[in-house]
PDB file of N, CA and C in Angstrom:
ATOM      1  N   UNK A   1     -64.759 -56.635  15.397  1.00  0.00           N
ATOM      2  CA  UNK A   1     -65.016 -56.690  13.964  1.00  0.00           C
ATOM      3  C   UNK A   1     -63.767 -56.249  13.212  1.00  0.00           C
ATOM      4  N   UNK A   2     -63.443 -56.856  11.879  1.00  0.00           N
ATOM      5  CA  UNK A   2     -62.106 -56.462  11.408  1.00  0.00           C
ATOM      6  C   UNK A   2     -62.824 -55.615   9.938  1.00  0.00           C
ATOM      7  N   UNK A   3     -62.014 -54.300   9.713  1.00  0.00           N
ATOM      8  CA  UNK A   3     -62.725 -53.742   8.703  1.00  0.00           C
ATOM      9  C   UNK A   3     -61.606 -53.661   8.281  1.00  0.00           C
ATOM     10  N   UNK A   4     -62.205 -53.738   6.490  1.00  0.00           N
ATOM     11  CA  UNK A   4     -60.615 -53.763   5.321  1.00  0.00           C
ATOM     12  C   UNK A   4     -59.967 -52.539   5.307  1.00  0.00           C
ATOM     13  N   UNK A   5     -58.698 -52.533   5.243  1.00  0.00           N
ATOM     14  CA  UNK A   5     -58.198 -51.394   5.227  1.00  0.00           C
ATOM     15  C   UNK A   5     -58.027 -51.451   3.740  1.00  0.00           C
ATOM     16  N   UNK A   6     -58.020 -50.086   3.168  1.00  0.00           N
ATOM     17  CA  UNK A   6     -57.550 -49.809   1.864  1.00  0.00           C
ATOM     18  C   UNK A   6     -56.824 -48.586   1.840  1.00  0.00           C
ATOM     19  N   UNK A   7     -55.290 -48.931   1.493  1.00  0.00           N
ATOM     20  CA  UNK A   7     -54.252 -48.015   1.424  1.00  0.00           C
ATOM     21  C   UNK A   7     -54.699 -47.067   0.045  1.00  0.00           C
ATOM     22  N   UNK A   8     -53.821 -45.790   0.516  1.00  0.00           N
ATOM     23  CA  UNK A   8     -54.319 -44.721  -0.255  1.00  0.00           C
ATOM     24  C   UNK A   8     -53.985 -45.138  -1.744  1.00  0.00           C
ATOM     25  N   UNK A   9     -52.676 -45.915  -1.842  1.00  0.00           N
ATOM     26  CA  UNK A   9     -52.220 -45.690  -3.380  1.00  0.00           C
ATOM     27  C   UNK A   9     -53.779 -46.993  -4.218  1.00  0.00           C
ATOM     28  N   UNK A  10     -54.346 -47.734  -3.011  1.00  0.00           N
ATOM     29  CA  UNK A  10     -55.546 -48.402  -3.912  1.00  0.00           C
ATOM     30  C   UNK A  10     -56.777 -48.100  -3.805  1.00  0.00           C
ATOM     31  N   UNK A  11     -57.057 -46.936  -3.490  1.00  0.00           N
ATOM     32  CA  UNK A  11     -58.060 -46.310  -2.992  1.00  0.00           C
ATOM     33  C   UNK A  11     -58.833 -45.637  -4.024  1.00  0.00           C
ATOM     34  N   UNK A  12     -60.370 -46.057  -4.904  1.00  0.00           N
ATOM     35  CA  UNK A  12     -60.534 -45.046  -6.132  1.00  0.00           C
ATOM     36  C   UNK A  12     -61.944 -44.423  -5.276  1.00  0.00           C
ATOM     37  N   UNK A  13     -62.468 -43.993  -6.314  1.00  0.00           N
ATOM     38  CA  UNK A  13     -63.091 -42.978  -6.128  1.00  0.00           C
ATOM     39  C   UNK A  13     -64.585 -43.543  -5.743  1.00  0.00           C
ATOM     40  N   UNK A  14     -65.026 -44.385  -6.431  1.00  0.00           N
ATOM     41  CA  UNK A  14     -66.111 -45.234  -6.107  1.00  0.00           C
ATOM     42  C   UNK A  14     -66.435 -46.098  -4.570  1.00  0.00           C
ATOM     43  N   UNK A  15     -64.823 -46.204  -4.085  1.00  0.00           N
ATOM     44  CA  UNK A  15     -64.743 -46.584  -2.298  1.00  0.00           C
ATOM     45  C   UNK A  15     -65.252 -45.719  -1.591  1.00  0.00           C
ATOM     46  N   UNK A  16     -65.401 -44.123  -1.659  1.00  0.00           N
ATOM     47  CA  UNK A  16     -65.328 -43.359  -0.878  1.00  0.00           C
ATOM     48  C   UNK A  16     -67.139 -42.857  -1.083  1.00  0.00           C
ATOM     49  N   UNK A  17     -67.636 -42.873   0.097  1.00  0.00           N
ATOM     50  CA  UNK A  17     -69.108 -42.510  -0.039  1.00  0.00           C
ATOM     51  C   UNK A  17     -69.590 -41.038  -0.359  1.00  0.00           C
ATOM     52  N   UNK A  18     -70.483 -40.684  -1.148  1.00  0.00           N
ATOM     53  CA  UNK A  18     -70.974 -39.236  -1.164  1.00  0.00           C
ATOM     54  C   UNK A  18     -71.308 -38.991   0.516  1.00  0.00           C
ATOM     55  N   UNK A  19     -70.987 -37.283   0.258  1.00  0.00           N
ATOM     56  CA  UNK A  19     -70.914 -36.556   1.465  1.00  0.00           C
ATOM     57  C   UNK A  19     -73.252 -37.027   1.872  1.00  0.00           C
ATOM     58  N   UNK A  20     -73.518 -37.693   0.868  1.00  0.00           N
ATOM     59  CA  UNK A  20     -75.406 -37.844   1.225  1.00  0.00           C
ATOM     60  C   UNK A  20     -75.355 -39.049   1.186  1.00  0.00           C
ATOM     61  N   UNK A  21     -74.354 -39.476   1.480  1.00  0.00           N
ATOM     62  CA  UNK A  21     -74.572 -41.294   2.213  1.00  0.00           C
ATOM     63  C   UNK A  21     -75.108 -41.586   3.550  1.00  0.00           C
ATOM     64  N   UNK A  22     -75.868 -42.716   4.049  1.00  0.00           N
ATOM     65  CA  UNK A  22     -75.874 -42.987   5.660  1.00  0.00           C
ATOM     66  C   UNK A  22     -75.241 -42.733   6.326  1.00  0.00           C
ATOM     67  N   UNK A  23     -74.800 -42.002   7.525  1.00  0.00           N
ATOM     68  CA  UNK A  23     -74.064 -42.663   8.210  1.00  0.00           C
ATOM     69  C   UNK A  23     -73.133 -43.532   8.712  1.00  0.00           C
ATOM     70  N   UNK A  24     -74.138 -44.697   8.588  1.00  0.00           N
ATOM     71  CA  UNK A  24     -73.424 -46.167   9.130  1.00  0.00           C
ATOM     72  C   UNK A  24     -72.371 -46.603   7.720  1.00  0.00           C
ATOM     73  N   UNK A  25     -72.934 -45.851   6.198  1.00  0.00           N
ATOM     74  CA  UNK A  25     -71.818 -46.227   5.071  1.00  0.00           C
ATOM     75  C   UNK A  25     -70.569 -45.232   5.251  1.00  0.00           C
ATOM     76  N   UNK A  26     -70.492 -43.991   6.192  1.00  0.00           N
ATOM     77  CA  UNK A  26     -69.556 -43.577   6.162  1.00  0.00           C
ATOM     78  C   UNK A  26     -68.638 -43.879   7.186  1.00  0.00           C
ATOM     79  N   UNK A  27     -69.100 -44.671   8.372  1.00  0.00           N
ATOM     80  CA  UNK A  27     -68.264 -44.936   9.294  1.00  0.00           C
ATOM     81  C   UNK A  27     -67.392 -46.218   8.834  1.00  0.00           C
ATOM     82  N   UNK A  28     -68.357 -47.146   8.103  1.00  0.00           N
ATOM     83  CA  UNK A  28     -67.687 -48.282   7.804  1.00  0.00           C
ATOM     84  C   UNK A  28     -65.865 -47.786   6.384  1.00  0.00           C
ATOM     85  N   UNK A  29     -66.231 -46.255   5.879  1.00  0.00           N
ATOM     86  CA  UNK A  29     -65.525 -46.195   4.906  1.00  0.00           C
ATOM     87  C   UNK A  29     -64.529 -45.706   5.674  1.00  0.00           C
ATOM     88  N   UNK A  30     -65.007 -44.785   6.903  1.00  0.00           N
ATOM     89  CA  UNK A  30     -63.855 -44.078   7.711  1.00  0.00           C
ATOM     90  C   UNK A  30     -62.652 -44.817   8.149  1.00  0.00           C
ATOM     91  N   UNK A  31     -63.371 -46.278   8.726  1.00  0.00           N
ATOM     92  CA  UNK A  31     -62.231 -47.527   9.447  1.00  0.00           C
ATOM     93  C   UNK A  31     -61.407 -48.084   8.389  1.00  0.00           C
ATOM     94  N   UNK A  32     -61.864 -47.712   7.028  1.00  0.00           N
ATOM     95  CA  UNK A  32     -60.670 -48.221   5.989  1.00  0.00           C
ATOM     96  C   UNK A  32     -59.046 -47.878   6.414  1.00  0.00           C
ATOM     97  N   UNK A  33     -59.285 -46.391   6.974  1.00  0.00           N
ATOM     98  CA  UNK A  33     -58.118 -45.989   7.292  1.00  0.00           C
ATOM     99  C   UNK A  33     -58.004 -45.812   8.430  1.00  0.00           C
ATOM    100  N   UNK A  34     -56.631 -46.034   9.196  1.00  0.00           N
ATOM    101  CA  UNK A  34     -56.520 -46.260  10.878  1.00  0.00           C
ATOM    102  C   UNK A  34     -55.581 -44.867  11.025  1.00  0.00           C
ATOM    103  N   UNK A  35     -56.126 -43.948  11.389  1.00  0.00           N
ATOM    104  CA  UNK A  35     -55.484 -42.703  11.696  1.00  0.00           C
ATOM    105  C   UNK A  35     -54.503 -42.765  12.822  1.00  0.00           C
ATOM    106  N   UNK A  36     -54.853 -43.114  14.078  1.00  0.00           N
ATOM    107  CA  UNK A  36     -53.934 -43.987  15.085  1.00  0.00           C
ATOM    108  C   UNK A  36     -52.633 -44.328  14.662  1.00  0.00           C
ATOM    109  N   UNK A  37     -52.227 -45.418  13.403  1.00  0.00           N
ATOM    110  CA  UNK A  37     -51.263 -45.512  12.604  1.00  0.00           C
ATOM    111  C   UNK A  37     -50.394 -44.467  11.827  1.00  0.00           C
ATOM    112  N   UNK A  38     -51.295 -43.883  11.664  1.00  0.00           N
ATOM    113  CA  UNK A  38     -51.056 -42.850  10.395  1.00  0.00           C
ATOM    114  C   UNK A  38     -50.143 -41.081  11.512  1.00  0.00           C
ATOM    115  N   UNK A  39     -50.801 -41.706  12.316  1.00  0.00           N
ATOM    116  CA  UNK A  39     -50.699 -40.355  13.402  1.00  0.00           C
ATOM    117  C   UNK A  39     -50.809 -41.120  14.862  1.00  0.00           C
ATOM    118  N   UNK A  40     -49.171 -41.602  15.492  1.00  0.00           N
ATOM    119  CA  UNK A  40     -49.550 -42.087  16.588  1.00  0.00           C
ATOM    120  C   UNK A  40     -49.791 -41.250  18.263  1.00  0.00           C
ATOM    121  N   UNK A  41     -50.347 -41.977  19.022  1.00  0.00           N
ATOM    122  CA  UNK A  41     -49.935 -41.001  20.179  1.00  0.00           C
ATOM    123  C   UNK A  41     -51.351 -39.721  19.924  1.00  0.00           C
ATOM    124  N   UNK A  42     -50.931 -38.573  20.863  1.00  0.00           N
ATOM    125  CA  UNK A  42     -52.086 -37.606  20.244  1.00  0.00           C
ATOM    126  C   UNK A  42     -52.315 -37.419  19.090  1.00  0.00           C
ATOM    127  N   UNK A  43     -51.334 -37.257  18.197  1.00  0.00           N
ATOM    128  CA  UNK A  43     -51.249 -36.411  16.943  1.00  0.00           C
ATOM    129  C   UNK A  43     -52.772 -37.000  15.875  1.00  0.00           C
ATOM    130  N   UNK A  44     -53.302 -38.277  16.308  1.00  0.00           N
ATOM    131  CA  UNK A  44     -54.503 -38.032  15.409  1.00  0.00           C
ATOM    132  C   UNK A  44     -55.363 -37.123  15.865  1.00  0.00           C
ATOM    133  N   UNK A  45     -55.705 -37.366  17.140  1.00  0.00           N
ATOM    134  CA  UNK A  45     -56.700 -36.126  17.778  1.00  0.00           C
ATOM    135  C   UNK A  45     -56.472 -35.003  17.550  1.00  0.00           C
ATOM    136  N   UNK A  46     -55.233 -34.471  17.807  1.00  0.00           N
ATOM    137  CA  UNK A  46     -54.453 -32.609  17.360  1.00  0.00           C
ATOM    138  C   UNK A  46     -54.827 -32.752  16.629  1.00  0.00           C
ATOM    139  N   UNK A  47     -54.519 -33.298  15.238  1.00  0.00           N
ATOM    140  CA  UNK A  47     -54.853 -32.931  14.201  1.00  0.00           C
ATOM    141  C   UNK A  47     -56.174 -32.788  13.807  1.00  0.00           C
ATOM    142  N   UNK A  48     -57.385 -33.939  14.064  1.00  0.00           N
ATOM    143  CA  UNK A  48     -58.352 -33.981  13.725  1.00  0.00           C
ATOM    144  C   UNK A  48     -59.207 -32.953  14.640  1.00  0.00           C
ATOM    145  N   UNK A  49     -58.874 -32.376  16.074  1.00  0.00           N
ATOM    146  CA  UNK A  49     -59.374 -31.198  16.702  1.00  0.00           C
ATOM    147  C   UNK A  49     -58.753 -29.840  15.794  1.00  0.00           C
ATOM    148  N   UNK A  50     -57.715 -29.994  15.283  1.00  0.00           N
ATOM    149  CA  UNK A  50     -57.469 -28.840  14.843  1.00  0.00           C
ATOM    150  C   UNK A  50     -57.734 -28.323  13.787  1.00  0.00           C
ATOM    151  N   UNK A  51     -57.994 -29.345  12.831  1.00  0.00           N
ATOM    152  CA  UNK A  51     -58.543 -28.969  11.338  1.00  0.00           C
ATOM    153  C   UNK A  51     -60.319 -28.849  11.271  1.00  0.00           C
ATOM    154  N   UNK A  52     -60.903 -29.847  12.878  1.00  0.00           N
ATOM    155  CA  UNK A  52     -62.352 -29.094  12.367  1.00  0.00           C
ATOM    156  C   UNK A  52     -62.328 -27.539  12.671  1.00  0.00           C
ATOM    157  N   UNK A  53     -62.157 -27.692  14.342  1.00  0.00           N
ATOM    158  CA  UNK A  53     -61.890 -26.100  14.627  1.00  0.00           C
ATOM    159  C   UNK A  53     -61.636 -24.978  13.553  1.00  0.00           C
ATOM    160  N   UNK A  54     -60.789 -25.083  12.698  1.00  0.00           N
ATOM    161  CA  UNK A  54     -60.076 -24.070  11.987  1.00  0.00           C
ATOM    162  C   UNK A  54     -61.694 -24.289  10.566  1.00  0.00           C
ATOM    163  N   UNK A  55     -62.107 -25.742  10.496  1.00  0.00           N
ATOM    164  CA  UNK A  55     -62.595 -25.666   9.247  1.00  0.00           C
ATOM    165  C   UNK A  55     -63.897 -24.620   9.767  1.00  0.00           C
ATOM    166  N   UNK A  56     -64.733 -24.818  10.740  1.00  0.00           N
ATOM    167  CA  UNK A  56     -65.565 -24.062  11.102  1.00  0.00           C
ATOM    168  C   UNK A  56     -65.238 -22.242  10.900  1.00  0.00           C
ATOM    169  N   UNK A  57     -63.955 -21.925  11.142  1.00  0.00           N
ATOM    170  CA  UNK A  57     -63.812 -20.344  10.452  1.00  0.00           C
ATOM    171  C   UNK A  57     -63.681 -20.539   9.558  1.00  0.00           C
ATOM    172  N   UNK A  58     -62.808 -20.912   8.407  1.00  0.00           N
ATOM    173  CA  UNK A  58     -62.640 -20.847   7.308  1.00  0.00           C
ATOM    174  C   UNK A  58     -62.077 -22.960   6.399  1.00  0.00           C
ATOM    175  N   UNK A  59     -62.995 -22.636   5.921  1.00  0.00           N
ATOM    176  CA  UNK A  59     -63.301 -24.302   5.204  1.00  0.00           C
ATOM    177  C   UNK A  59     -62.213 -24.591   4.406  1.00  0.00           C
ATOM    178  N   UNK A  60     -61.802 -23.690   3.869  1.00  0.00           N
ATOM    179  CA  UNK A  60     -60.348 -23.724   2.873  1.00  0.00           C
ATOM    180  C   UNK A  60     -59.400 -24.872   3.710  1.00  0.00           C
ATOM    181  N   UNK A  61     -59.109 -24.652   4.650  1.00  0.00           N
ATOM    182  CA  UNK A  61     -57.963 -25.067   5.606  1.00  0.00           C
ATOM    183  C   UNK A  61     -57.797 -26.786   4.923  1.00  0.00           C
ATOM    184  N   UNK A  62     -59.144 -27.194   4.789  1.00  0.00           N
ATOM    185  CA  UNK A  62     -59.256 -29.160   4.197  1.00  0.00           C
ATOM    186  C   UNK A  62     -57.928 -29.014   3.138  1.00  0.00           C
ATOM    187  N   UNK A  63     -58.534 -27.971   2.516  1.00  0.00           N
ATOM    188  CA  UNK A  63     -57.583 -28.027   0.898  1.00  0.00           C
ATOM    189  C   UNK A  63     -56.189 -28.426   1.266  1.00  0.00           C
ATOM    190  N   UNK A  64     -55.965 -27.584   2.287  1.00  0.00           N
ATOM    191  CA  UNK A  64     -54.282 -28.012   2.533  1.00  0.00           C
ATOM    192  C   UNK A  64     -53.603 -29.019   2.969  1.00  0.00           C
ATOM    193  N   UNK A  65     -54.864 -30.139   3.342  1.00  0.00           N
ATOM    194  CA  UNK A  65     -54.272 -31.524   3.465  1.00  0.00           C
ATOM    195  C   UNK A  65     -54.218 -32.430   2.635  1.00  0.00           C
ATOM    196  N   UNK A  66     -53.114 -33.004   2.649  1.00  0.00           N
ATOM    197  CA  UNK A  66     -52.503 -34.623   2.032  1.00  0.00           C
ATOM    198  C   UNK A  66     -53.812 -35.465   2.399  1.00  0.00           C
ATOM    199  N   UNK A  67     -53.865 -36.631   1.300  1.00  0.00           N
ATOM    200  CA  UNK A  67     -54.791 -37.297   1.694  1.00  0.00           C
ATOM    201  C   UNK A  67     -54.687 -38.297   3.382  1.00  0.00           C
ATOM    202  N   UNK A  68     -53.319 -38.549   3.302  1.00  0.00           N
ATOM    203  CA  UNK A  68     -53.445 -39.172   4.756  1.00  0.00           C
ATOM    204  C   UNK A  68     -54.077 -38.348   5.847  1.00  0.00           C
ATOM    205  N   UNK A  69     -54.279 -37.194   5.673  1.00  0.00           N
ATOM    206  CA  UNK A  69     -54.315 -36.251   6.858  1.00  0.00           C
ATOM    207  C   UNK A  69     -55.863 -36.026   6.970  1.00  0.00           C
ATOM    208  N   UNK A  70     -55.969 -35.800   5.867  1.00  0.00           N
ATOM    209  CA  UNK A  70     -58.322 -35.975   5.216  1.00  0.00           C
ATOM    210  C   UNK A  70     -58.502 -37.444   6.302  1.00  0.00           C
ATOM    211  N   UNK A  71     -57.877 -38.257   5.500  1.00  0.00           N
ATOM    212  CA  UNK A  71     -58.893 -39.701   5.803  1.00  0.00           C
ATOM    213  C   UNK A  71     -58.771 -39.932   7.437  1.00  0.00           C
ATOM    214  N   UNK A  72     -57.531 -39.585   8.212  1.00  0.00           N
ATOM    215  CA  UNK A  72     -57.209 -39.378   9.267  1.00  0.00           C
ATOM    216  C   UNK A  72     -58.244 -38.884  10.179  1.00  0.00           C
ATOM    217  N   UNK A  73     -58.613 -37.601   9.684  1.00  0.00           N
ATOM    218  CA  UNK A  73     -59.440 -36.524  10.071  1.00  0.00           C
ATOM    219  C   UNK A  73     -60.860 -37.477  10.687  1.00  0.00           C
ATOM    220  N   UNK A  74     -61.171 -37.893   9.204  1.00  0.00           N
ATOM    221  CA  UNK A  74     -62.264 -38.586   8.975  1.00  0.00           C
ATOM    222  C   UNK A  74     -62.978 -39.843   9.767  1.00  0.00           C
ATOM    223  N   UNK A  75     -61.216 -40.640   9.887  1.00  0.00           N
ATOM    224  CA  UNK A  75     -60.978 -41.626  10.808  1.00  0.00           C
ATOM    225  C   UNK A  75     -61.262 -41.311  12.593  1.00  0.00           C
ATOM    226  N   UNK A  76     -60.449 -39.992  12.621  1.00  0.00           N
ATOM    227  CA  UNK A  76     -60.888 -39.311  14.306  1.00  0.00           C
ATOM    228  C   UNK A  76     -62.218 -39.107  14.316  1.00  0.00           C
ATOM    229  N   UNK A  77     -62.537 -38.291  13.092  1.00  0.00           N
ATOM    230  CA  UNK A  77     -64.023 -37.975  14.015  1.00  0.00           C
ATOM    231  C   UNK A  77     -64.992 -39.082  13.994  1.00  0.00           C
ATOM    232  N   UNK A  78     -65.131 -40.249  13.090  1.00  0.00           N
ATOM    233  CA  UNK A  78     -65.977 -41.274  13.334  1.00  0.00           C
ATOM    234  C   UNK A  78     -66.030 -42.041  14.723  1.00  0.00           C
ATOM    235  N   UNK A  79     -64.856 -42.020  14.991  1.00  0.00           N
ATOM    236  CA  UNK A  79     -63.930 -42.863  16.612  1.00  0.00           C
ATOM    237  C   UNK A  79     -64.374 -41.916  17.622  1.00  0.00           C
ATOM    238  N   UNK A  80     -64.011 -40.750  17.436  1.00  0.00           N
ATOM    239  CA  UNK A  80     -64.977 -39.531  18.154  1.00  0.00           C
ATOM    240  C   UNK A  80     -66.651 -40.007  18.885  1.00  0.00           C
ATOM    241  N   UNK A  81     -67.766 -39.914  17.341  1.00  0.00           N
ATOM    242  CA  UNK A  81     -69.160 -39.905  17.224  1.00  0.00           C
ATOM    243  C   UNK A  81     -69.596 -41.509  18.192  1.00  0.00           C
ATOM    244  N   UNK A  82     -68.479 -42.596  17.853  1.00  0.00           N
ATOM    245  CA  UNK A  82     -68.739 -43.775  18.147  1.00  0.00           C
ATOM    246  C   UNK A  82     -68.345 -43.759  19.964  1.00  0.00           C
ATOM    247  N   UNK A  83     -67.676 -43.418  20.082  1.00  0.00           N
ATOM    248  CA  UNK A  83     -67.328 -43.398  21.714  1.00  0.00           C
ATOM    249  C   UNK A  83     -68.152 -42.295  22.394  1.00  0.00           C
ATOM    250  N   UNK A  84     -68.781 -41.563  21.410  1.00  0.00           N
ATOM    251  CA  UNK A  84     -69.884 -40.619  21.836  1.00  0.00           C
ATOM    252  C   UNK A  84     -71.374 -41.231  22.214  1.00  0.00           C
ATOM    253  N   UNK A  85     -71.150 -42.137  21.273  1.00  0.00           N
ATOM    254  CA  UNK A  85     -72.508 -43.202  21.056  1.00  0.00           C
ATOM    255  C   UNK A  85     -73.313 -42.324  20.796  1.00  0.00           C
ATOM    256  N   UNK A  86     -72.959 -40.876  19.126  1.00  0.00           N
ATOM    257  CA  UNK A  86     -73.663 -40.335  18.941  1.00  0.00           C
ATOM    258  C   UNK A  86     -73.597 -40.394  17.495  1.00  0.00           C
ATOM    259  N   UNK A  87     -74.500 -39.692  16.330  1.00  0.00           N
ATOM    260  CA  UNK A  87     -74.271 -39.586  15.236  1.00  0.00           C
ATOM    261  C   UNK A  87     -74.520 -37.901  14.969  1.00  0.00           C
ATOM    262  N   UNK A  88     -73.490 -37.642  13.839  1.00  0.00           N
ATOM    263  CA  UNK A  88     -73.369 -35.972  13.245  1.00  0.00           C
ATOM    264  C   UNK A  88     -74.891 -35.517  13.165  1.00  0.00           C
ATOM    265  N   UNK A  89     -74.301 -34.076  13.954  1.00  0.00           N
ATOM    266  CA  UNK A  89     -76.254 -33.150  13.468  1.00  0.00           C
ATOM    267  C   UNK A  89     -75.615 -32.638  12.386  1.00  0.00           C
ATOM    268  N   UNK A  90     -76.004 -31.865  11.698  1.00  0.00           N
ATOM    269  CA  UNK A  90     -76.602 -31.185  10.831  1.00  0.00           C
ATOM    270  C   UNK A  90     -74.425 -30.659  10.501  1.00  0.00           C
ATOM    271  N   UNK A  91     -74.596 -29.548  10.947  1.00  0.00           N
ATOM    272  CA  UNK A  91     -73.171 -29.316  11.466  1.00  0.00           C
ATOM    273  C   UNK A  91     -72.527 -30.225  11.407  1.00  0.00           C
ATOM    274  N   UNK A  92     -71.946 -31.215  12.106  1.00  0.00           N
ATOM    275  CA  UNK A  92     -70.938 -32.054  12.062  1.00  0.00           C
ATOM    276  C   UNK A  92     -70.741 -32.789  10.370  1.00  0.00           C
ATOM    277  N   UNK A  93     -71.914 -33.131  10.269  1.00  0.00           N
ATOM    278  CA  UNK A  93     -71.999 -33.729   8.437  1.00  0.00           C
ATOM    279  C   UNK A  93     -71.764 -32.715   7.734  1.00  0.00           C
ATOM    280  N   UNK A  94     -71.297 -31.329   7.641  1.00  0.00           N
ATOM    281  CA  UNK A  94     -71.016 -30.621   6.780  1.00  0.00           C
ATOM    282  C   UNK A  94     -69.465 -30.603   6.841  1.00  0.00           C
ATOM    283  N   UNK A  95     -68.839 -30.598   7.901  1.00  0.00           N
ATOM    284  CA  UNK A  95     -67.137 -30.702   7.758  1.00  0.00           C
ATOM    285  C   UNK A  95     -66.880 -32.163   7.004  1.00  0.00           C
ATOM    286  N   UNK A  96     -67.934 -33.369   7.699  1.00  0.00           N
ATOM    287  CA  UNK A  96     -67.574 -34.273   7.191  1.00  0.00           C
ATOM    288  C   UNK A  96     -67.820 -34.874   5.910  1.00  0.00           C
ATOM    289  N   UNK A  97     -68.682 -33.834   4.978  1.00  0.00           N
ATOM    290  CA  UNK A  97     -68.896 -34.025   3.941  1.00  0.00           C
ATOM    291  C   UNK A  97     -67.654 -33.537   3.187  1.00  0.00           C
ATOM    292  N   UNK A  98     -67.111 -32.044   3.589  1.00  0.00           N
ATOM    293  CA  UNK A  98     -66.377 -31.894   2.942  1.00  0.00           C
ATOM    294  C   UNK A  98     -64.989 -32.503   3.013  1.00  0.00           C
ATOM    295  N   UNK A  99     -64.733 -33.397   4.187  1.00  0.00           N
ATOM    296  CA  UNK A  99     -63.568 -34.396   3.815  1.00  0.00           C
ATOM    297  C   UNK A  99     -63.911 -35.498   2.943  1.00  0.00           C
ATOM    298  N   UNK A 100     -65.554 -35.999   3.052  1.00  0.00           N
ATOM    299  CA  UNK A 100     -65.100 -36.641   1.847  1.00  0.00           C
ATOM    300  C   UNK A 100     -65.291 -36.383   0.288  1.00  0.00           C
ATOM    301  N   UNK A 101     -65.523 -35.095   0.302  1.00  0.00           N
ATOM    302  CA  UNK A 101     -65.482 -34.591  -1.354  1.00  0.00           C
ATOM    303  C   UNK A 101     -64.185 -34.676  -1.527  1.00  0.00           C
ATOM    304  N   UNK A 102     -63.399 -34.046  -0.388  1.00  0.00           N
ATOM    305  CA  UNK A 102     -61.677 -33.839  -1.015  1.00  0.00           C
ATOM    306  C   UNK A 102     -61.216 -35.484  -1.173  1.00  0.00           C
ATOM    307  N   UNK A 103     -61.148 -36.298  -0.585  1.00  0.00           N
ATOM    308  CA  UNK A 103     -60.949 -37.396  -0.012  1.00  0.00           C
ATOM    309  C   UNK A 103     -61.253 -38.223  -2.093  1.00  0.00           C
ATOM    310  N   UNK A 104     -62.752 -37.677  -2.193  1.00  0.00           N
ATOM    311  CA  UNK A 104     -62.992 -38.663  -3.516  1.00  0.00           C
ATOM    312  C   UNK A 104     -62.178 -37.606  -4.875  1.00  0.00           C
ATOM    313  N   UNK A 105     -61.887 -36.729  -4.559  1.00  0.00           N
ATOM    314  CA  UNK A 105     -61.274 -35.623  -5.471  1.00  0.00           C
ATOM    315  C   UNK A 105     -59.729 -35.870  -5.377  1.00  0.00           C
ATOM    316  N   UNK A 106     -59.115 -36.779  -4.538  1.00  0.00           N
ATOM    317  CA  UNK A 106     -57.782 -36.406  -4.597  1.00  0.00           C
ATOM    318  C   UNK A 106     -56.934 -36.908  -5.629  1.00  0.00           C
ATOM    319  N   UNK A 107     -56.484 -36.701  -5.846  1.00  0.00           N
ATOM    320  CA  UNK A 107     -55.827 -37.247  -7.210  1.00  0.00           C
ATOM    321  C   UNK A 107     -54.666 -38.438  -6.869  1.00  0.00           C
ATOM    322  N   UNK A 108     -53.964 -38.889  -7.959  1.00  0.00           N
ATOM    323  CA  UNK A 108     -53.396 -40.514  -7.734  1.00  0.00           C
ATOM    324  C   UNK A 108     -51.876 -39.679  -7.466  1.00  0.00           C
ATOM    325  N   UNK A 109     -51.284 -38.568  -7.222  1.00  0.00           N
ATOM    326  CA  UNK A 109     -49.779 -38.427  -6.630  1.00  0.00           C
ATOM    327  C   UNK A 109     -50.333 -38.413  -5.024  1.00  0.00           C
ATOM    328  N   UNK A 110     -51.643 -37.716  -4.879  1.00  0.00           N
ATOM    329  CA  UNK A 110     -51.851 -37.866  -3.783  1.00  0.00           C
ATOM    330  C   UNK A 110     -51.763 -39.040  -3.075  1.00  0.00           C
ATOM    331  N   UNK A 111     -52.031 -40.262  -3.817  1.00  0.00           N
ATOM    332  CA  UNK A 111     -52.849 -41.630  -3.369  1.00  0.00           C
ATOM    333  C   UNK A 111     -51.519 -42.225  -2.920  1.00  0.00           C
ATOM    334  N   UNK A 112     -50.281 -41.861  -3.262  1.00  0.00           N
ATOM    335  CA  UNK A 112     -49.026 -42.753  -2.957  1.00  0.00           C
ATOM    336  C   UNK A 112     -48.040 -42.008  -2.406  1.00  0.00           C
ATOM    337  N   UNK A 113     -48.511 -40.887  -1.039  1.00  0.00           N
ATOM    338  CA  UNK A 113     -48.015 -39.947  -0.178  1.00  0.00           C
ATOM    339  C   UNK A 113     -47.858 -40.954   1.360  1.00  0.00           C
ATOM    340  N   UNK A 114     -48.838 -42.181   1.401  1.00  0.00           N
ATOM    341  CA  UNK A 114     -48.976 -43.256   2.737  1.00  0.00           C
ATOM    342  C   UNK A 114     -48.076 -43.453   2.891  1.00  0.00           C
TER     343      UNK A 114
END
């Protein structure tokens, strides 16, 4: 299946699903962005293992990412759940809500950091 990508600098706010969307609408929003690209080699996984990890002590840690690094995140853990052939409990939808609050919050210097 080919899913559209939408680069950050065209990316508004209405693309990105509330953190109380389905599921299946957030995976389809996750593949917008190819983290793989964005982060080749391990570095999507490091990153996306390392920012939930850290978000679980302290949640702040999201704040400090660029949007490539959110949608990235976002991008791993869907690729994650899917090769899991599982979907987020309870827990997992709360980190991933809060990437996509930041994600629909980021502002347009952010949007042209890709």
């Amino acid at each position: 299946m080919d899913f559209k990508r939408i680069p950050n600098e065209k990316l508004e706010k209405a693309d990105v699903p509330d953190a109380t969307a389905p599921w299946p609408e957030i995976e389809l929003f996750a593949l917008t962005s190819n983290g793989y690209e964005a982060f080749p080699g391990d570095e999507c996984a490091n990153l996306a293992k390392k920012v939930i990890d850290e978000f679980s002590k302290n949640a702040k840690i999201l704040e400090k990412l660029a949007l490539t690094e959110l949608r990235a995140c976002l991008f791993f853990e869907q690729r994650r759940y899917r090769h899991c052939d599982e979907v987020p409990n309870a827990g997992g939808m709360i980190s991933i809500g809060a990437l996509l609050s930041l994600i629909r919050a980021a502002d347009s210097s952010d949007r042209n950091e890709e």
